[in-house]
C-alpha atoms as a PDB file:
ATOM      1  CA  UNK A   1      -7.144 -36.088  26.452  1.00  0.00           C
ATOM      2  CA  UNK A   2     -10.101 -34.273  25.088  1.00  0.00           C
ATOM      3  CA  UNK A   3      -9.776 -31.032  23.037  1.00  0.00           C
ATOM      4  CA  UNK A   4      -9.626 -28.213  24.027  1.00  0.00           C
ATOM      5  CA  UNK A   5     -12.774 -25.098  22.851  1.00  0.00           C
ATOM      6  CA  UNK A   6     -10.290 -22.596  21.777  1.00  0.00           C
ATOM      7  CA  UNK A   7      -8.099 -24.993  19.744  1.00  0.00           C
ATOM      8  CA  UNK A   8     -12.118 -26.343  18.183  1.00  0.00           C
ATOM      9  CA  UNK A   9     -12.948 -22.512  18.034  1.00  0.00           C
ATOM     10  CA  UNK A  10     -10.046 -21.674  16.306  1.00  0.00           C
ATOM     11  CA  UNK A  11     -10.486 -24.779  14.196  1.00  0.00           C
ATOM     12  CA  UNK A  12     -13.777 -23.308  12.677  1.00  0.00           C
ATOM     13  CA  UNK A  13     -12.532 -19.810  12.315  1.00  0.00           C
ATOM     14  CA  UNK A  14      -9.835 -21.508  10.258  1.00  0.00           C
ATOM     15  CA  UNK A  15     -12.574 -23.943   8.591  1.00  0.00           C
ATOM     16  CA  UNK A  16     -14.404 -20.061   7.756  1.00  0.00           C
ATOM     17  CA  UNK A  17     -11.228 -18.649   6.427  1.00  0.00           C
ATOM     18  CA  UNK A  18     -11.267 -21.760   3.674  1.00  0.00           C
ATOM     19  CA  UNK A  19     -14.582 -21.080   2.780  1.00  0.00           C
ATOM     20  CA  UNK A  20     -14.005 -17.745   2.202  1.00  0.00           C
ATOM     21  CA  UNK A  21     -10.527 -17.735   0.057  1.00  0.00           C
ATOM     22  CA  UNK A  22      -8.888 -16.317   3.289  1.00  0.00           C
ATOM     23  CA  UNK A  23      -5.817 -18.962   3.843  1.00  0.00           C
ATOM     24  CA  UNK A  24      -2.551 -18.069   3.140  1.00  0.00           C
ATOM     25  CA  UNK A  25       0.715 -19.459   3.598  1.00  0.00           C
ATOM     26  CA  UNK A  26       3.258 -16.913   5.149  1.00  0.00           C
ATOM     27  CA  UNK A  27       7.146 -17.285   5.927  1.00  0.00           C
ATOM     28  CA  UNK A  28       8.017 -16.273   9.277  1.00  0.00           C
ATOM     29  CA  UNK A  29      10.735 -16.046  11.460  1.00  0.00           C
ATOM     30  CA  UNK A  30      10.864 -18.099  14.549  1.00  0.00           C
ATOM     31  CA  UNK A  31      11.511 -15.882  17.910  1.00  0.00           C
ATOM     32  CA  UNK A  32      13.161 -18.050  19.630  1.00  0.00           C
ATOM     33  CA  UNK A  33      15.737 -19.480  17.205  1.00  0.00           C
ATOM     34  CA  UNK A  34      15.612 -16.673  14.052  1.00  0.00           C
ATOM     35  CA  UNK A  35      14.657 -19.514  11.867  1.00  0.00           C
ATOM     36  CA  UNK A  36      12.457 -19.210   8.929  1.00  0.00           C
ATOM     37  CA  UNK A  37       9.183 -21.323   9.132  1.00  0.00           C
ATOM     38  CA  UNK A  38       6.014 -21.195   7.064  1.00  0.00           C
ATOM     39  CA  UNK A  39       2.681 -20.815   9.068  1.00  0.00           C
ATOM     40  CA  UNK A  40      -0.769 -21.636   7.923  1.00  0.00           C
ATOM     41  CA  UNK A  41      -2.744 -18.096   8.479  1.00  0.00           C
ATOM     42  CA  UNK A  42      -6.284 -16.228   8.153  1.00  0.00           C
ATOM     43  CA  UNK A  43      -5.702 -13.320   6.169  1.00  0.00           C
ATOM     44  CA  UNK A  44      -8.208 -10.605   6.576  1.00  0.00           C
ATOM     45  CA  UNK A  45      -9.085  -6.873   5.018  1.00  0.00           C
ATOM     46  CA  UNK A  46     -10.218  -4.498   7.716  1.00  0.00           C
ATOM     47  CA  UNK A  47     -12.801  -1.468   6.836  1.00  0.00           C
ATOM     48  CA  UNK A  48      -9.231   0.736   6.769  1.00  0.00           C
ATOM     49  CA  UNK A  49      -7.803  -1.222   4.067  1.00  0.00           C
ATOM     50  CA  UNK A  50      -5.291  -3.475   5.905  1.00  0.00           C
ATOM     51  CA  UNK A  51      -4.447  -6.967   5.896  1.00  0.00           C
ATOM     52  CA  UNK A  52      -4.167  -8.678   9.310  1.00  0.00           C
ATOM     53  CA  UNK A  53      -2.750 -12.059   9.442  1.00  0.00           C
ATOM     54  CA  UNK A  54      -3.414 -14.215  12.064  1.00  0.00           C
ATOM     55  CA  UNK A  55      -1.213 -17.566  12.376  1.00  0.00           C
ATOM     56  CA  UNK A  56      -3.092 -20.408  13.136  1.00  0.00           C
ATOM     57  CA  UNK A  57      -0.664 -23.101  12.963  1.00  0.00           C
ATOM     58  CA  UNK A  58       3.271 -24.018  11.893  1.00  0.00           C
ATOM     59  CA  UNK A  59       4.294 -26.233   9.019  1.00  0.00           C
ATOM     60  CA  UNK A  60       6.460 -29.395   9.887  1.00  0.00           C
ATOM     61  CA  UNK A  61       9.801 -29.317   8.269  1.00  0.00           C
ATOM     62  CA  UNK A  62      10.304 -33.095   8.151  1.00  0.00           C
ATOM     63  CA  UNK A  63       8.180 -36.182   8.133  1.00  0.00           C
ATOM     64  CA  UNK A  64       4.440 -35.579  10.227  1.00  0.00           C
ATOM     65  CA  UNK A  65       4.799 -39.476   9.984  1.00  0.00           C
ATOM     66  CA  UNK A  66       7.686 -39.621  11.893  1.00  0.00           C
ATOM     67  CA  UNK A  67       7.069 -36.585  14.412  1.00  0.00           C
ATOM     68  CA  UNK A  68       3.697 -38.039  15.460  1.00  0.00           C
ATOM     69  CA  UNK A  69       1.798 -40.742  16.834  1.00  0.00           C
ATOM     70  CA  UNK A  70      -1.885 -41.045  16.025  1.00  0.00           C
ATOM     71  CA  UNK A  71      -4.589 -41.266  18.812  1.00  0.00           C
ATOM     72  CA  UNK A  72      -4.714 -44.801  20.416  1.00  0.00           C
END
């Protein structure tokens, strides 16, 4: 399986966001269960003044180790 350009775009758009001091991480609340979880996110100022976050991916709760298998 080869990866995808959006998940490599969004990969360098988060590799920017480092750079920059824009990273955060942000508790939010699962849709489909109400859960809390904690996302890794861009944070951004527009020209108005207001901070968009975007959420570019979830922390794991438990073990990565155990959740996933590396590439073969």
């Amino acid at each position: 399986m080869s990866i995808a350009a959006g998940y490599k775009s969004n990969f360098e758009t988060l590799k920017s966001a480092f750079d920059n001091g824009d990273v955060a991480l942000v508790e939010c609340t699962d849709k489909a269960t109400g859960k809390p979880v904690v996302a890794l996110c861009a944070v951004q100022t527009t020209p108005e003044r207001m901070v968009e976050i975007t959420p570019f991916a979830k922390m794991f709760d438990g073990n990565p180790y155990e959740e996933l298998l590396p590439p073969s």
